[in-house]
N, C-alpha and C. Protein backbone atom coordinates (compact mmCIF):
# COMPACT_ATOMS: atom_id res chain seq x y z
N UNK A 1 5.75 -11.89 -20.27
CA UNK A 1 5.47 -11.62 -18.88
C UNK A 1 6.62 -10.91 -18.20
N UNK A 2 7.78 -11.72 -18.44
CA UNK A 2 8.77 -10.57 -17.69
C UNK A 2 9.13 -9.21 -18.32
N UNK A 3 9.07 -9.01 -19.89
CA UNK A 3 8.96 -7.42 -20.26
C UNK A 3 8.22 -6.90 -19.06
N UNK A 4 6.66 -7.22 -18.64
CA UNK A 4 5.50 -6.35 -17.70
C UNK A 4 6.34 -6.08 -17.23
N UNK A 5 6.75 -7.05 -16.21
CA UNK A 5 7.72 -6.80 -14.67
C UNK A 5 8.91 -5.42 -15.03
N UNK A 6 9.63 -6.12 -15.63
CA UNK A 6 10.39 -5.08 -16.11
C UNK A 6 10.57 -3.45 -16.36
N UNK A 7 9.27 -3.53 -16.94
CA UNK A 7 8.75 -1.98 -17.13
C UNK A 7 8.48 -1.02 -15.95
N UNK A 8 7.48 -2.22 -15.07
CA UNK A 8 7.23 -1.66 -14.02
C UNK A 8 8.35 -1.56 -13.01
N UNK A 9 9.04 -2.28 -12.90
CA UNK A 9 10.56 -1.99 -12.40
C UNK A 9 11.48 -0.77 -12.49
N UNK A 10 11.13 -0.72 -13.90
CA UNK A 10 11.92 0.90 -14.76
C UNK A 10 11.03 1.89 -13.93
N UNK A 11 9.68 2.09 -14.28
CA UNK A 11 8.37 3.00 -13.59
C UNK A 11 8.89 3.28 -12.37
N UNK A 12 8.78 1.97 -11.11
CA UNK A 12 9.33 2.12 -9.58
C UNK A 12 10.50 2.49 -9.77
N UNK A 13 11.49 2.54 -10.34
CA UNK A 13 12.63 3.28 -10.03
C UNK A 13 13.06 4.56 -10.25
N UNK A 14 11.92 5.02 -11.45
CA UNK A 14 12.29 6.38 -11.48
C UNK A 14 11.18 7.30 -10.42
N UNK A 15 10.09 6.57 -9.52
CA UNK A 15 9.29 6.99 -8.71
C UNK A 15 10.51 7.00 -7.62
N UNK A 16 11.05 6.11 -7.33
CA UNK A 16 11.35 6.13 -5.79
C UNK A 16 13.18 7.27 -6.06
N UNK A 17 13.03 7.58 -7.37
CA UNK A 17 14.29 8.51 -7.20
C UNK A 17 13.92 9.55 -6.83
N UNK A 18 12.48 9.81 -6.56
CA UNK A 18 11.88 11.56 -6.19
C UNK A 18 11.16 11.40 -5.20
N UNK A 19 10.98 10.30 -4.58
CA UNK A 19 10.39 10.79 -3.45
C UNK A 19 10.98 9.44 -2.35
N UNK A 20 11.07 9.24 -1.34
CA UNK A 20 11.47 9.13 -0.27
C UNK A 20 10.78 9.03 1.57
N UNK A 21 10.67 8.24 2.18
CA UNK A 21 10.28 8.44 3.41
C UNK A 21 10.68 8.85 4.50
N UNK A 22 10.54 9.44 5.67
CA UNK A 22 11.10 10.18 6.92
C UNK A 22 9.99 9.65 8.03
N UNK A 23 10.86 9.81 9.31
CA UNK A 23 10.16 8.88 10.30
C UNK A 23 8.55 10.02 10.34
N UNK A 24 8.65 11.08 10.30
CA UNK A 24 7.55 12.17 10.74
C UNK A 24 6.28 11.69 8.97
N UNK A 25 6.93 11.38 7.38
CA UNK A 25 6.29 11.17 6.60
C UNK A 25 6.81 10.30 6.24
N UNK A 26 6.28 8.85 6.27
CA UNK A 26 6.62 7.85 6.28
C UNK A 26 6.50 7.34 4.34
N UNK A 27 7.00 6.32 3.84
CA UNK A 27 6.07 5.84 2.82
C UNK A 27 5.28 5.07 2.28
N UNK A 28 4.27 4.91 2.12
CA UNK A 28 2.94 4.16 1.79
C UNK A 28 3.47 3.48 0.76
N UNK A 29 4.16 2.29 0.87
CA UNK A 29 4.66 1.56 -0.66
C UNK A 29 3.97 0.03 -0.72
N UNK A 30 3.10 0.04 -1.69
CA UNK A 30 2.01 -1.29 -2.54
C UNK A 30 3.07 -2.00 -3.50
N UNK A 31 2.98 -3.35 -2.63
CA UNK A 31 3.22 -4.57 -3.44
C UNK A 31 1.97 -5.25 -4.19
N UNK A 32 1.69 -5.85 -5.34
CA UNK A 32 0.53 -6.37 -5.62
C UNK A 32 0.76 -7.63 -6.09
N UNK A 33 0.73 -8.93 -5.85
CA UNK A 33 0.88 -10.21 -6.97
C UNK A 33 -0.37 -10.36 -7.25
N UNK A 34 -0.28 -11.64 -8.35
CA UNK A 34 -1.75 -11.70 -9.05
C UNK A 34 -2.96 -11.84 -7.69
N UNK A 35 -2.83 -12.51 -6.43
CA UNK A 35 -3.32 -13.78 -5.51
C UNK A 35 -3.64 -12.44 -4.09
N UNK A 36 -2.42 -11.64 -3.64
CA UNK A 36 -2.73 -10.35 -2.87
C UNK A 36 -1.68 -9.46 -2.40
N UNK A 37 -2.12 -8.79 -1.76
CA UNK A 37 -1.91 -7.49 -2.29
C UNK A 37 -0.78 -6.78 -0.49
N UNK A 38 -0.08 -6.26 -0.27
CA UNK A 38 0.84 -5.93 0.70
C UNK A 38 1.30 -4.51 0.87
N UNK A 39 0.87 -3.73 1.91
CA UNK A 39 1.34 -2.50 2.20
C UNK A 39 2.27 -2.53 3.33
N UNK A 40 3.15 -1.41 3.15
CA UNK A 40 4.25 -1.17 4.12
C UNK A 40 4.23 0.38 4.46
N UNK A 41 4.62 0.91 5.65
CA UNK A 41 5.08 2.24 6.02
C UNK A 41 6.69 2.08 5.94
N UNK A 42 7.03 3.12 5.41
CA UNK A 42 8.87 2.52 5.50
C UNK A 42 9.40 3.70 5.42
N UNK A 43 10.49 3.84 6.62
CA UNK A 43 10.98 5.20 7.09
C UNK A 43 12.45 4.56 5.65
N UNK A 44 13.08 5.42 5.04
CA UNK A 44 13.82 5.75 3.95
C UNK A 44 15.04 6.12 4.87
N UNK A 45 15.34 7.22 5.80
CA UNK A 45 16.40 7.51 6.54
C UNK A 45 17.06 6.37 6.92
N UNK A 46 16.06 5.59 7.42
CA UNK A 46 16.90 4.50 8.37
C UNK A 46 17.02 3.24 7.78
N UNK A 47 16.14 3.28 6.82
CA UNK A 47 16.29 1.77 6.19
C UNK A 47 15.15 0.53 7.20
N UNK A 48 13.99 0.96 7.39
CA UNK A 48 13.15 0.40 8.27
C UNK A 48 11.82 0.42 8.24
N UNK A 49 11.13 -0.75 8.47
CA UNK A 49 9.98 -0.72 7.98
C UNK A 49 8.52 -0.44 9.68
N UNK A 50 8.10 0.19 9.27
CA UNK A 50 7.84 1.18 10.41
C UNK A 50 6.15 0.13 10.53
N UNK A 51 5.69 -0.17 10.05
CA UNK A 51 4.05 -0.65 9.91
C UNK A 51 3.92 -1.73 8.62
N UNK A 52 3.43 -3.28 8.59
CA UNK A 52 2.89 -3.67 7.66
C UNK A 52 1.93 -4.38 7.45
N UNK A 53 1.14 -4.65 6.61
CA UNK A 53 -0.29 -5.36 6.59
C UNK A 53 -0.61 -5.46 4.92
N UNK A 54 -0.95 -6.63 5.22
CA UNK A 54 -1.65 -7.62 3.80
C UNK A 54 -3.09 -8.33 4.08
N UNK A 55 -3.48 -8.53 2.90
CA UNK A 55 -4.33 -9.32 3.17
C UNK A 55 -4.48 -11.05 3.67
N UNK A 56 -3.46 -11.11 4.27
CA UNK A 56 -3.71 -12.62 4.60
C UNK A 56 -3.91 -12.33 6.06
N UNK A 57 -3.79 -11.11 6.88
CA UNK A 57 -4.39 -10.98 8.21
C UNK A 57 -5.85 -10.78 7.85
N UNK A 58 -6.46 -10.28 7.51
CA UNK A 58 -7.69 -10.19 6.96
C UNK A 58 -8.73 -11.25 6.95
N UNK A 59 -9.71 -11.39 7.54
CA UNK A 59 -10.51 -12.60 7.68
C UNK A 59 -11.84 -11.69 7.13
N UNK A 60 -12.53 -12.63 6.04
CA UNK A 60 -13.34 -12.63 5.38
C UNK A 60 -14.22 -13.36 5.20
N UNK A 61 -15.63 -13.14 5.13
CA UNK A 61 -16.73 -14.29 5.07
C UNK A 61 -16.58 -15.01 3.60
N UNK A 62 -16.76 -15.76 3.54
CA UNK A 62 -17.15 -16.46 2.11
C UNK A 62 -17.94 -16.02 1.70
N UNK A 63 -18.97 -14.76 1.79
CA UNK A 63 -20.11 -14.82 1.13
C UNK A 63 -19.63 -13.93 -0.39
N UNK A 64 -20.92 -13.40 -1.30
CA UNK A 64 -20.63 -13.23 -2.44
C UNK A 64 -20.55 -11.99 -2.16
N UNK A 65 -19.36 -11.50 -2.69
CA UNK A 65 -18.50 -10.22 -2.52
C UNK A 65 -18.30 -10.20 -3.95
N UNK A 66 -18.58 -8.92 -4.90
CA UNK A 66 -18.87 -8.68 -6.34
C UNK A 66 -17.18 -8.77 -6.67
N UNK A 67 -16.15 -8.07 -6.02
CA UNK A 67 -14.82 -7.86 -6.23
C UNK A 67 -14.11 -7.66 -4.84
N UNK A 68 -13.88 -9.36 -5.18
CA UNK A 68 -13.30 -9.92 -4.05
C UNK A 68 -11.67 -9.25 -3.54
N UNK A 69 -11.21 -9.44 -4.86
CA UNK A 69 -9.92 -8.66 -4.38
C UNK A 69 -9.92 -6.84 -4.14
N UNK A 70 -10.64 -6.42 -4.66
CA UNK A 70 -10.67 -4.87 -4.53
C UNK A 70 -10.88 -4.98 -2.99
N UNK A 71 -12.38 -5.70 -2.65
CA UNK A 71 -12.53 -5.62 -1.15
C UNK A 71 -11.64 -5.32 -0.13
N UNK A 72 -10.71 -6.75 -0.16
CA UNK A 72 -10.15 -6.97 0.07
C UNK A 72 -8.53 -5.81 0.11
N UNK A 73 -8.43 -5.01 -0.32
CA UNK A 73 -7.38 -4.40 -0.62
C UNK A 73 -7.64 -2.91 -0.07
N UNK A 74 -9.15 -2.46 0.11
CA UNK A 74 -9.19 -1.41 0.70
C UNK A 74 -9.15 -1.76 2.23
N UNK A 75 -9.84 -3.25 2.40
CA UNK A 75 -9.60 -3.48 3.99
C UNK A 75 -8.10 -3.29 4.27
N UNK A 76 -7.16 -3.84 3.43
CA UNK A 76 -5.80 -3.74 3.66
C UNK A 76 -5.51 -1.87 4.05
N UNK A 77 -5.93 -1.61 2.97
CA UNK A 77 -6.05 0.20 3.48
C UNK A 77 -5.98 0.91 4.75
N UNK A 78 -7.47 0.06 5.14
CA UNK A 78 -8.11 0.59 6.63
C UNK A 78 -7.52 -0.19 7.47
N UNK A 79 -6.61 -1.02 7.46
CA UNK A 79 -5.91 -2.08 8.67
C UNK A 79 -4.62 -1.02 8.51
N UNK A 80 -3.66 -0.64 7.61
CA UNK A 80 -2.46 -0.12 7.15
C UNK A 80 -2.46 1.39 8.12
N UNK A 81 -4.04 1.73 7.89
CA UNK A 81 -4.20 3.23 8.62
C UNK A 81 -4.47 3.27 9.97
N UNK A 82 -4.88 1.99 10.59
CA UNK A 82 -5.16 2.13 11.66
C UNK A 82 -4.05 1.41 12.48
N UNK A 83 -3.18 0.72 12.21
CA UNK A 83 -1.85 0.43 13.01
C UNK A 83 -0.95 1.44 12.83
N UNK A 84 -1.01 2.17 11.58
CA UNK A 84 -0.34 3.58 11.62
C UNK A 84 -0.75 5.02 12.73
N UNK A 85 -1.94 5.14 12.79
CA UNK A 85 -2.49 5.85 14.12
C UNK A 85 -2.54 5.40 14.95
N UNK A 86 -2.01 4.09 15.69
CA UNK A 86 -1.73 3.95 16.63
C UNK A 86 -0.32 4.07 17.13
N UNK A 87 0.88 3.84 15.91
CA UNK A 87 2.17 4.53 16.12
C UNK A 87 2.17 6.29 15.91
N UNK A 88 0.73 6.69 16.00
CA UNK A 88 0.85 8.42 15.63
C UNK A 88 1.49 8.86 14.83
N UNK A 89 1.02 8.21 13.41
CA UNK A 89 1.73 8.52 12.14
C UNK A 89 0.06 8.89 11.08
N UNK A 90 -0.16 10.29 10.70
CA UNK A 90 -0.75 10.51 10.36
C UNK A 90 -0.94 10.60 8.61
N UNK A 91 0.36 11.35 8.51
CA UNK A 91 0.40 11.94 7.08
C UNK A 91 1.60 11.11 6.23
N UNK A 92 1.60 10.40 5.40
CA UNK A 92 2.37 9.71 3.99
C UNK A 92 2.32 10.04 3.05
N UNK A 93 3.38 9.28 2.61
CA UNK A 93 3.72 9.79 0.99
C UNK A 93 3.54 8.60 0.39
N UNK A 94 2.71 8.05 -0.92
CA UNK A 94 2.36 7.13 -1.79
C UNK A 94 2.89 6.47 -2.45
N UNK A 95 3.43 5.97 -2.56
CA UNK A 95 4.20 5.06 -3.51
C UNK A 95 3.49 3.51 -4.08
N UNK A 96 2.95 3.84 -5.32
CA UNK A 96 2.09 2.60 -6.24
C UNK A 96 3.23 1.46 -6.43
N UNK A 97 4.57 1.89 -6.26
CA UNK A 97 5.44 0.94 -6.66
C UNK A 97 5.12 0.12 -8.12
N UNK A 98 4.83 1.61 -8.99
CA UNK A 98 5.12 1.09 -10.44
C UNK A 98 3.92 0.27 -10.68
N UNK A 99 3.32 -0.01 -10.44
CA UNK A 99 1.47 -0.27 -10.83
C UNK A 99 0.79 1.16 -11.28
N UNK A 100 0.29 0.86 -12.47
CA UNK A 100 -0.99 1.85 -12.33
C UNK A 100 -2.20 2.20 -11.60
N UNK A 101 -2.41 3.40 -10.74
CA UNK A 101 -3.14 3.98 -10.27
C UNK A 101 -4.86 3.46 -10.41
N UNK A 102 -4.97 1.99 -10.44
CA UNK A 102 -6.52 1.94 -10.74
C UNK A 102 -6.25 0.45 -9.83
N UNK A 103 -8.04 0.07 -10.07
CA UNK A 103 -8.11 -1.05 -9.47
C UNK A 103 -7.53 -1.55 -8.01
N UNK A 104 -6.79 -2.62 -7.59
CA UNK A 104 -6.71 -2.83 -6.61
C UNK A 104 -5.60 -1.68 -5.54
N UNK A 105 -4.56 -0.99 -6.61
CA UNK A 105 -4.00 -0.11 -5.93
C UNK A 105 -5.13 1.00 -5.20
N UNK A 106 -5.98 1.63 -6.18
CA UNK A 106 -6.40 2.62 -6.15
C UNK A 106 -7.60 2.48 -4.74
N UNK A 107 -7.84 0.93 -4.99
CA UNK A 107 -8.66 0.56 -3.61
C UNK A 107 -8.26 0.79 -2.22
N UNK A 108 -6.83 0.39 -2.51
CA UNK A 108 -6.13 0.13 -0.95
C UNK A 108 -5.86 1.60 -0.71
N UNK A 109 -5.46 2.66 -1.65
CA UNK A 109 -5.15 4.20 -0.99
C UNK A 109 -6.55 4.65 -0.30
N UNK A 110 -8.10 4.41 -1.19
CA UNK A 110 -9.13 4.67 -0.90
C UNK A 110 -9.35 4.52 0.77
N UNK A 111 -8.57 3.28 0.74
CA UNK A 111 -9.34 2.85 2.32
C UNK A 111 -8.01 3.11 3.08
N UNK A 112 -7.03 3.61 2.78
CA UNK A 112 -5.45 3.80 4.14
C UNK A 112 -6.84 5.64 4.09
N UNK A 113 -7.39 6.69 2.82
CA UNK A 113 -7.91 7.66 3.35
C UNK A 113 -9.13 7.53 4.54
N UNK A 114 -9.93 6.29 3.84
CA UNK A 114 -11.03 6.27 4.96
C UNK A 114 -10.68 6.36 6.29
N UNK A 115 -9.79 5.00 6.43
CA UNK A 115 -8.74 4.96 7.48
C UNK A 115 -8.38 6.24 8.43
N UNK A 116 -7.77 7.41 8.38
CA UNK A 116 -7.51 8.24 8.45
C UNK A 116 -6.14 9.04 7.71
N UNK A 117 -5.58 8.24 6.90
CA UNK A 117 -4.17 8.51 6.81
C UNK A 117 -4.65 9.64 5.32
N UNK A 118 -3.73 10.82 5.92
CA UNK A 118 -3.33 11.99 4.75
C UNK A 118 -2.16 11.74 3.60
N UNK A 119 -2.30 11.88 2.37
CA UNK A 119 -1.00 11.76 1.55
C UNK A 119 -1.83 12.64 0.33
């Protein structure tokens, strides 16, 4: 288990050596544990986290939802994009933070686009 971590550690570090956030393009950086899932806007210049939202603000019916956590992770999306357009922050830069591009990541970018946010 800690090799995984590890790797993906190595992955996020050689991502975040090329790209970077600015208050005008902020960065879209996904935390994921097994249980849920956490987005941040984070200006890089200043060392500051500009917007954040997880799913534990998120209120959800109990009913039968096929993929509960995916759901769940694009709502995180569309909550991430819409406290971001309200600080008039349109356009980001992505950061999977060393997860692969599928599943619950790939949910939550889906819905920061529905949302409105460009990257």
């Amino acid at each position: 288990m800690l090799e995984k971590q590890e790797k993906r550690l190595r992955c996020h570090k050689k991502v975040r050596a090329k790209i970077s956030g600015t208050k005008e393009r902020p960065r879209l950086c996904v935390f994921r544990s097994a249980k849920h899932i956490y987005a941040q806007l984070i200006d890089d210049e200043k060392g500051k986290t500009l917007v954040a939202a997880s799913d534990l603000e998120i209120k959800i019916s109990k009913s039968k939802i096929q993929n509960k956590k995916n759901y769940k992770a694009k709502e995180v999306g569309k909550l991430i994009a819409k406290k971001a357009l309200e600080k008039k922050i349109e356009k980001v830069v992505f950061d999977r933070g060393g997860y692969q591009y599928q599943g619950r990541v790939k949910a939550l970018a889906e819905g920061a686009r529905e949302g409105g946010l460009k990257f």
